[in-house]
N, C-alpha and C. Protein backbone atom coordinates (compact mmCIF):
# COMPACT_ATOMS: atom_id res chain seq x y z
N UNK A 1 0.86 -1.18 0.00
CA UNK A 1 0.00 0.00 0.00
C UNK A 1 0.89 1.23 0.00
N UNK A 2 0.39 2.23 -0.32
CA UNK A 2 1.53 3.35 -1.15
C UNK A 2 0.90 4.26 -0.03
N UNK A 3 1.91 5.08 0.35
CA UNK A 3 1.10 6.33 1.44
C UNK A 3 0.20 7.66 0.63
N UNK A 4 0.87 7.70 -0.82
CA UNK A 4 0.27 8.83 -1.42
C UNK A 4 -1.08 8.79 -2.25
N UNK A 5 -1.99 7.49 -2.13
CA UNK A 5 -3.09 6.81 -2.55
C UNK A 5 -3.77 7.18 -1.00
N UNK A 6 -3.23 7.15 -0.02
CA UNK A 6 -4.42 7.51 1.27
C UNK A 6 -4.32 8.47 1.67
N UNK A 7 -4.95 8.88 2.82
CA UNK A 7 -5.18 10.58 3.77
C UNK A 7 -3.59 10.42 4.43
N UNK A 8 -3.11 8.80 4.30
CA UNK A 8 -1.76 8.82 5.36
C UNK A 8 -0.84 9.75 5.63
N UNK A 9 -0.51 10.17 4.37
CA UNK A 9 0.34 10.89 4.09
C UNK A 9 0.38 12.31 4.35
N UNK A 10 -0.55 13.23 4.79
CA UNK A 10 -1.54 14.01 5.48
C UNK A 10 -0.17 13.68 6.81
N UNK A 11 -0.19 12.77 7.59
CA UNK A 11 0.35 12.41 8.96
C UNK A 11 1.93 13.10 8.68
N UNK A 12 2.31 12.69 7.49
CA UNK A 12 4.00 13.09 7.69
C UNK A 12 4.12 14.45 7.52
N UNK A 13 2.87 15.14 7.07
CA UNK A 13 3.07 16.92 7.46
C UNK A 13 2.67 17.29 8.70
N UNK A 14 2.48 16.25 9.78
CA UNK A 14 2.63 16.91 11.48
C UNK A 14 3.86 17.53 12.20
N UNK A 15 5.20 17.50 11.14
CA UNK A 15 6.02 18.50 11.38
C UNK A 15 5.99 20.15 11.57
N UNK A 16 5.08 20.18 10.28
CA UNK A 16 4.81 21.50 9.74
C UNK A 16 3.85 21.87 11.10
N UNK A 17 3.24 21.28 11.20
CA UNK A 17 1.90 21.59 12.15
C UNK A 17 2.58 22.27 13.37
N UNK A 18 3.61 21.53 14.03
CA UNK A 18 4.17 22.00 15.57
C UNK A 18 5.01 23.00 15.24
N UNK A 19 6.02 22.90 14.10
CA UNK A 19 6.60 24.60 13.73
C UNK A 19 5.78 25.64 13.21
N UNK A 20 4.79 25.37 12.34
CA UNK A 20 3.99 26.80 12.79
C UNK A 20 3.16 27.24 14.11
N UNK A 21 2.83 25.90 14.60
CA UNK A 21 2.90 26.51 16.01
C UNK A 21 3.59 27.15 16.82
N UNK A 22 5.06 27.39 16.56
CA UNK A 22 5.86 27.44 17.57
C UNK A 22 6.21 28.89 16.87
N UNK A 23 6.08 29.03 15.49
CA UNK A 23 6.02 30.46 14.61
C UNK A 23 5.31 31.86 15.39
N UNK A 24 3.54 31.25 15.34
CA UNK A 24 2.54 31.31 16.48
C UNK A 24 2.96 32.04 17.78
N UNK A 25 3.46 31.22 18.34
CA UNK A 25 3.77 30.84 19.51
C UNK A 25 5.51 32.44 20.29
N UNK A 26 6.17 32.33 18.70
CA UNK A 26 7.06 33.68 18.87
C UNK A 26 6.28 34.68 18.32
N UNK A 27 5.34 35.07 17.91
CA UNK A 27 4.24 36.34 18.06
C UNK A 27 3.74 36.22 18.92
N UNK A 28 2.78 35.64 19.38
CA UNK A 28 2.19 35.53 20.83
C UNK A 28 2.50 34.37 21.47
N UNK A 29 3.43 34.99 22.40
CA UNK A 29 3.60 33.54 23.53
C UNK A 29 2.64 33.03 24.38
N UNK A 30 0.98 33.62 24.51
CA UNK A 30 -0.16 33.35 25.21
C UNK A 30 -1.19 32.37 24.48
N UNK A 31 -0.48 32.00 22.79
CA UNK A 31 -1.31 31.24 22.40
C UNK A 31 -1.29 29.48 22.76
N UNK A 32 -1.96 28.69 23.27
CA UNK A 32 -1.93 27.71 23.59
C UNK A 32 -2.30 26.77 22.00
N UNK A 33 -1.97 25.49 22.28
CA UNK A 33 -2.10 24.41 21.01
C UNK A 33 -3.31 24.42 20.82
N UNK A 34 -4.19 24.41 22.25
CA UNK A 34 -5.75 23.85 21.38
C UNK A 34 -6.32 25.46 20.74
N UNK A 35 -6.07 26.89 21.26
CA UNK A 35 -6.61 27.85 20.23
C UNK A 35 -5.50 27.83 19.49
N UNK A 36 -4.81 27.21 18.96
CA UNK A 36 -4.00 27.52 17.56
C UNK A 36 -4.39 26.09 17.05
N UNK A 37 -5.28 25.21 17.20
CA UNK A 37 -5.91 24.22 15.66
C UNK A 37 -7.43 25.03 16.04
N UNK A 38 -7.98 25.94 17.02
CA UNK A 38 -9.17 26.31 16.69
C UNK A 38 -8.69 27.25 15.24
N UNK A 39 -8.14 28.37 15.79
CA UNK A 39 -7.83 29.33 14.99
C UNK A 39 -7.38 28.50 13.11
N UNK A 40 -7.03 27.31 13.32
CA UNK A 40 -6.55 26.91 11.70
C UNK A 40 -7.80 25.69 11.25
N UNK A 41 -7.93 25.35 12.11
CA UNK A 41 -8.90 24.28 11.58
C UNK A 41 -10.55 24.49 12.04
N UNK A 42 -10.90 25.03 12.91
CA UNK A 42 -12.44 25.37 13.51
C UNK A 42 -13.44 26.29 13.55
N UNK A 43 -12.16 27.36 13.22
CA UNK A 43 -12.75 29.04 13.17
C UNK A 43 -12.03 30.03 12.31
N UNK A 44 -12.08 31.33 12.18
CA UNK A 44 -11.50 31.92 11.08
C UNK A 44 -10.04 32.48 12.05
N UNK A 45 -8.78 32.19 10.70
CA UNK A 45 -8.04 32.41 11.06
C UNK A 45 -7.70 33.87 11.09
N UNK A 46 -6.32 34.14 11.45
CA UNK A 46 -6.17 35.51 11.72
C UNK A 46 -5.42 35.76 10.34
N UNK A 47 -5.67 37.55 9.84
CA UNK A 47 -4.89 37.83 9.06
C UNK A 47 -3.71 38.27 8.89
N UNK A 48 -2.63 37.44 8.94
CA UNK A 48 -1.40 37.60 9.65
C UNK A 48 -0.70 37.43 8.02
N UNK A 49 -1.47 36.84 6.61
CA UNK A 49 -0.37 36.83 5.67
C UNK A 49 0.68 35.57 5.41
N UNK A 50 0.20 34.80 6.55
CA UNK A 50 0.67 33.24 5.58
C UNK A 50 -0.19 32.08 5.72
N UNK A 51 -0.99 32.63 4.83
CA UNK A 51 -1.55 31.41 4.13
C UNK A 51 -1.19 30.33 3.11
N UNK A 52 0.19 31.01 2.82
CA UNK A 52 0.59 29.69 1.81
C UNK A 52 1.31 28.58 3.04
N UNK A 53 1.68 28.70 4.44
CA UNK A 53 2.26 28.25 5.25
C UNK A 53 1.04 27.58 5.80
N UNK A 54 0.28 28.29 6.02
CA UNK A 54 -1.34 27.72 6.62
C UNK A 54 -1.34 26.33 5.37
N UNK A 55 -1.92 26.33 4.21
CA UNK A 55 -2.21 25.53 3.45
C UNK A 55 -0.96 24.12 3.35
N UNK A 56 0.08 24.21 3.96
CA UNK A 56 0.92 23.28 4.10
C UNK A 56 0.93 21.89 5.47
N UNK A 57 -0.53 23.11 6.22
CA UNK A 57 -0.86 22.45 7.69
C UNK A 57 -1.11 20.63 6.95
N UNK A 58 -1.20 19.74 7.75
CA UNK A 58 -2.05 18.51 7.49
C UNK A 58 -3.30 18.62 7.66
N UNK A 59 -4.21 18.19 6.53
CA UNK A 59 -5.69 17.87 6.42
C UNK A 59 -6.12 19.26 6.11
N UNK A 60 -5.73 20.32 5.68
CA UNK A 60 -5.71 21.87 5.66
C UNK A 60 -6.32 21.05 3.67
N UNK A 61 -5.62 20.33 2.87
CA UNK A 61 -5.69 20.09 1.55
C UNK A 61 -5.88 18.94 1.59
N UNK A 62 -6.41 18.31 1.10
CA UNK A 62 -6.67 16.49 1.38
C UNK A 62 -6.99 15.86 -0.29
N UNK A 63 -5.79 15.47 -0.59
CA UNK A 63 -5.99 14.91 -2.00
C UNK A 63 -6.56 13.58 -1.93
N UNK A 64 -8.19 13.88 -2.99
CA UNK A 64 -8.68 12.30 -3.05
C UNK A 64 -8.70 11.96 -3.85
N UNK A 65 -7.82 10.54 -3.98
CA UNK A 65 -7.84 9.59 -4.83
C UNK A 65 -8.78 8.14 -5.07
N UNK A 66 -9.30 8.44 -6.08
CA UNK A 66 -10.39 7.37 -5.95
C UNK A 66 -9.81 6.51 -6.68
N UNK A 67 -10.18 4.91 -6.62
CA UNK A 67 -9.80 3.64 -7.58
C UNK A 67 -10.92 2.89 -7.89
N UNK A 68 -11.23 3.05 -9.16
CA UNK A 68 -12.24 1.97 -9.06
C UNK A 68 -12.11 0.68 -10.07
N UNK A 69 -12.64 -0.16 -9.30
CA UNK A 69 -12.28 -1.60 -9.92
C UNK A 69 -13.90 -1.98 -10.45
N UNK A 70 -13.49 -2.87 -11.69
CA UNK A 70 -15.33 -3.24 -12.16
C UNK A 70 -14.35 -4.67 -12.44
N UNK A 71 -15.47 -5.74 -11.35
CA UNK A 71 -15.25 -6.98 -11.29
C UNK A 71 -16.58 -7.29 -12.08
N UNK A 72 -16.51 -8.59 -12.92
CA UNK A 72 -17.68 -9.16 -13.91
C UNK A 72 -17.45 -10.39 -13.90
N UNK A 73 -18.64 -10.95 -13.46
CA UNK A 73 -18.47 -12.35 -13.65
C UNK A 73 -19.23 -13.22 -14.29
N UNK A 74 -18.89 -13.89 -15.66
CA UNK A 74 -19.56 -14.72 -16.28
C UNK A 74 -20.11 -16.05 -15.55
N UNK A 75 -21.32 -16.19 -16.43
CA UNK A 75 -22.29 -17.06 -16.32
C UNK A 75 -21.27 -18.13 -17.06
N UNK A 76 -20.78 -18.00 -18.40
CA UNK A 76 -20.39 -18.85 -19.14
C UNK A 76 -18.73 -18.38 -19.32
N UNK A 77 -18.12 -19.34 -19.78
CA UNK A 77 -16.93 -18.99 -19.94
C UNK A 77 -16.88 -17.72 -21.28
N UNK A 78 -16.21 -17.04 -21.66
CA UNK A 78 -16.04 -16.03 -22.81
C UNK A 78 -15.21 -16.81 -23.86
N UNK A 79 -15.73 -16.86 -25.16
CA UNK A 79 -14.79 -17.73 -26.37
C UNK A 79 -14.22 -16.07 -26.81
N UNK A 80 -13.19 -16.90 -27.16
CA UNK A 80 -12.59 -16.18 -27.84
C UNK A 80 -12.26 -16.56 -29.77
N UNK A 81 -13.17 -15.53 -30.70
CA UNK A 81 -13.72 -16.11 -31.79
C UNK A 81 -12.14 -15.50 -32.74
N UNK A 82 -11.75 -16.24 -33.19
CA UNK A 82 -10.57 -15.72 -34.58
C UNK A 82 -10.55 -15.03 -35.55
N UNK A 83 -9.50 -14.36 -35.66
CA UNK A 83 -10.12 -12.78 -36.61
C UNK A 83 -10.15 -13.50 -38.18
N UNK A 84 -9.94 -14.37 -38.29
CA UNK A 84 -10.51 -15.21 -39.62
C UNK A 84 -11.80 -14.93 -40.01
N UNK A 85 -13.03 -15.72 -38.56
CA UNK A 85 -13.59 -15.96 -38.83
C UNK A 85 -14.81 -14.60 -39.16
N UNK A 86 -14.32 -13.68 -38.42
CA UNK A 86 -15.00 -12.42 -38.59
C UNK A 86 -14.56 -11.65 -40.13
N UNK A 87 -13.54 -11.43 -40.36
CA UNK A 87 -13.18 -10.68 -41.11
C UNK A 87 -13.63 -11.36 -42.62
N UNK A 88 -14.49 -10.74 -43.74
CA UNK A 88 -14.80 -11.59 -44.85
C UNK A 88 -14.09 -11.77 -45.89
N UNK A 89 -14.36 -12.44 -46.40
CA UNK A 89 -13.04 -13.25 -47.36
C UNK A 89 -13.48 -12.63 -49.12
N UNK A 90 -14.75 -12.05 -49.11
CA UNK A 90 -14.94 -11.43 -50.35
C UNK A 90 -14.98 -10.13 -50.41
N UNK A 91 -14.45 -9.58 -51.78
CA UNK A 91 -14.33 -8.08 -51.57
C UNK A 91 -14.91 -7.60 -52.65
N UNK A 92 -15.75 -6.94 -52.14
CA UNK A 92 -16.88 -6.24 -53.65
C UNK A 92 -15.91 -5.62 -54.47
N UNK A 93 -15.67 -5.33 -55.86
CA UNK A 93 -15.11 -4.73 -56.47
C UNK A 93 -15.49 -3.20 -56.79
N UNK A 94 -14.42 -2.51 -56.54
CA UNK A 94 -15.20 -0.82 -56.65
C UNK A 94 -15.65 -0.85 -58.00
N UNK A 95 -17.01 0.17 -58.14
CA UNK A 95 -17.67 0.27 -59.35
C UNK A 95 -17.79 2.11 -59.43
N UNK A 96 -17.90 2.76 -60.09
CA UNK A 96 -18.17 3.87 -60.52
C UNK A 96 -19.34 4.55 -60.57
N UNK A 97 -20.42 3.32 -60.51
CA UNK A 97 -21.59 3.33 -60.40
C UNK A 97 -22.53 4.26 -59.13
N UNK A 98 -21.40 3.18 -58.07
CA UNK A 98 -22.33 3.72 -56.46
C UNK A 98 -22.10 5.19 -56.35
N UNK A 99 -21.24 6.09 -57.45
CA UNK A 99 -21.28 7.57 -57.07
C UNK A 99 -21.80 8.67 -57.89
N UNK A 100 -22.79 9.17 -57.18
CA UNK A 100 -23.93 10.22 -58.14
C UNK A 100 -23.31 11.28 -59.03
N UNK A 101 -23.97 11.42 -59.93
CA UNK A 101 -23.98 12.57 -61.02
C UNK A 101 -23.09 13.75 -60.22
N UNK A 102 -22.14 14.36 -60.55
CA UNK A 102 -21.73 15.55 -59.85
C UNK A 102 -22.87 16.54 -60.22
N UNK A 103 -23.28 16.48 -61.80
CA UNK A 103 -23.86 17.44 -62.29
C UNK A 103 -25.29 17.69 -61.72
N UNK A 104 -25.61 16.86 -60.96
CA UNK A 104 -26.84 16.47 -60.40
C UNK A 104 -27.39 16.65 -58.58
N UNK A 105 -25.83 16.94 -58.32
CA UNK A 105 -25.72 17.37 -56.88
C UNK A 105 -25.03 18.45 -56.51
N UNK A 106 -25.17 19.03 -57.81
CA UNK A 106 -24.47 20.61 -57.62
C UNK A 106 -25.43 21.43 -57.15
N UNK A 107 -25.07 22.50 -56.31
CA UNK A 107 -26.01 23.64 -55.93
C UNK A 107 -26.16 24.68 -57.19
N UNK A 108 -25.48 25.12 -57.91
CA UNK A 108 -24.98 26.03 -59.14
C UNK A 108 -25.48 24.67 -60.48
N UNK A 109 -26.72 24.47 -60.84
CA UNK A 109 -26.85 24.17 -61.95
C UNK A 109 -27.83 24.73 -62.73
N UNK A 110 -28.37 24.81 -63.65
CA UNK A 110 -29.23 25.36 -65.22
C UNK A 110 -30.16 24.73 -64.76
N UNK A 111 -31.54 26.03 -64.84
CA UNK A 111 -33.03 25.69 -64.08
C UNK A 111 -33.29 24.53 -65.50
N UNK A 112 -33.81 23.45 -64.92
CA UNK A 112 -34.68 22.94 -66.09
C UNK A 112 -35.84 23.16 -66.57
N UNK A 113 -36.05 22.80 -67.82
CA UNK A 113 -37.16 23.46 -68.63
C UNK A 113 -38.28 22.41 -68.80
């Protein structure tokens, strides 16, 4: 199982999470952990200007990957038929015939009388 197919991977950005806390934390040393995931994850954050640092939080972006599998199961086994037997063995010969009058499917022709 691959970590970047689940939310797992979400977990290995809990680095980021405790250094911007601690970012936080040298602007106001009164902010505690649980109002700094209110402030990022529960309620509106402050406008302090890093939001591209915010968006690096875990679960802040959550890429979903979907897989889908289509299982089918025969009643009967499936033949497998030979391109022989499909493909036909006679070939009409081109004729000149099957193609209409140009003069007759022109838009620009002599009104008839």
């Amino acid at each position: 199982m691959t970590v970047e197919t689940t939310s797992l991977d979400q977990f290995l950005k809990l680095p980021v999470l405790f250094e911007h806390f601690k970012e936080h934390q040298e602007r106001d040393p009164k902010v505690s952990l649980l109002e700094f995931l209110a402030m990022h994850y529960w309620g509106q954050d402050l406008d302090d200007n890093d939001n591209a640092r915010d968006n690096q939080l875990p679960f802040k972006k959550v890429n979903i990957n979907i897989h889908q599998v289509l299982i089918v199961r025969f009643s009967a086994v499936p033949q497998i038929i030979a391109a022989e037997q499909i493909i036909p063995r006679t070939f009409i010969a081109y004729k000149d015939q099957y193609h209409p009058d140009p003069d007759l499917t022109s838009p620009f022709r002599p009104p008839c009388a």
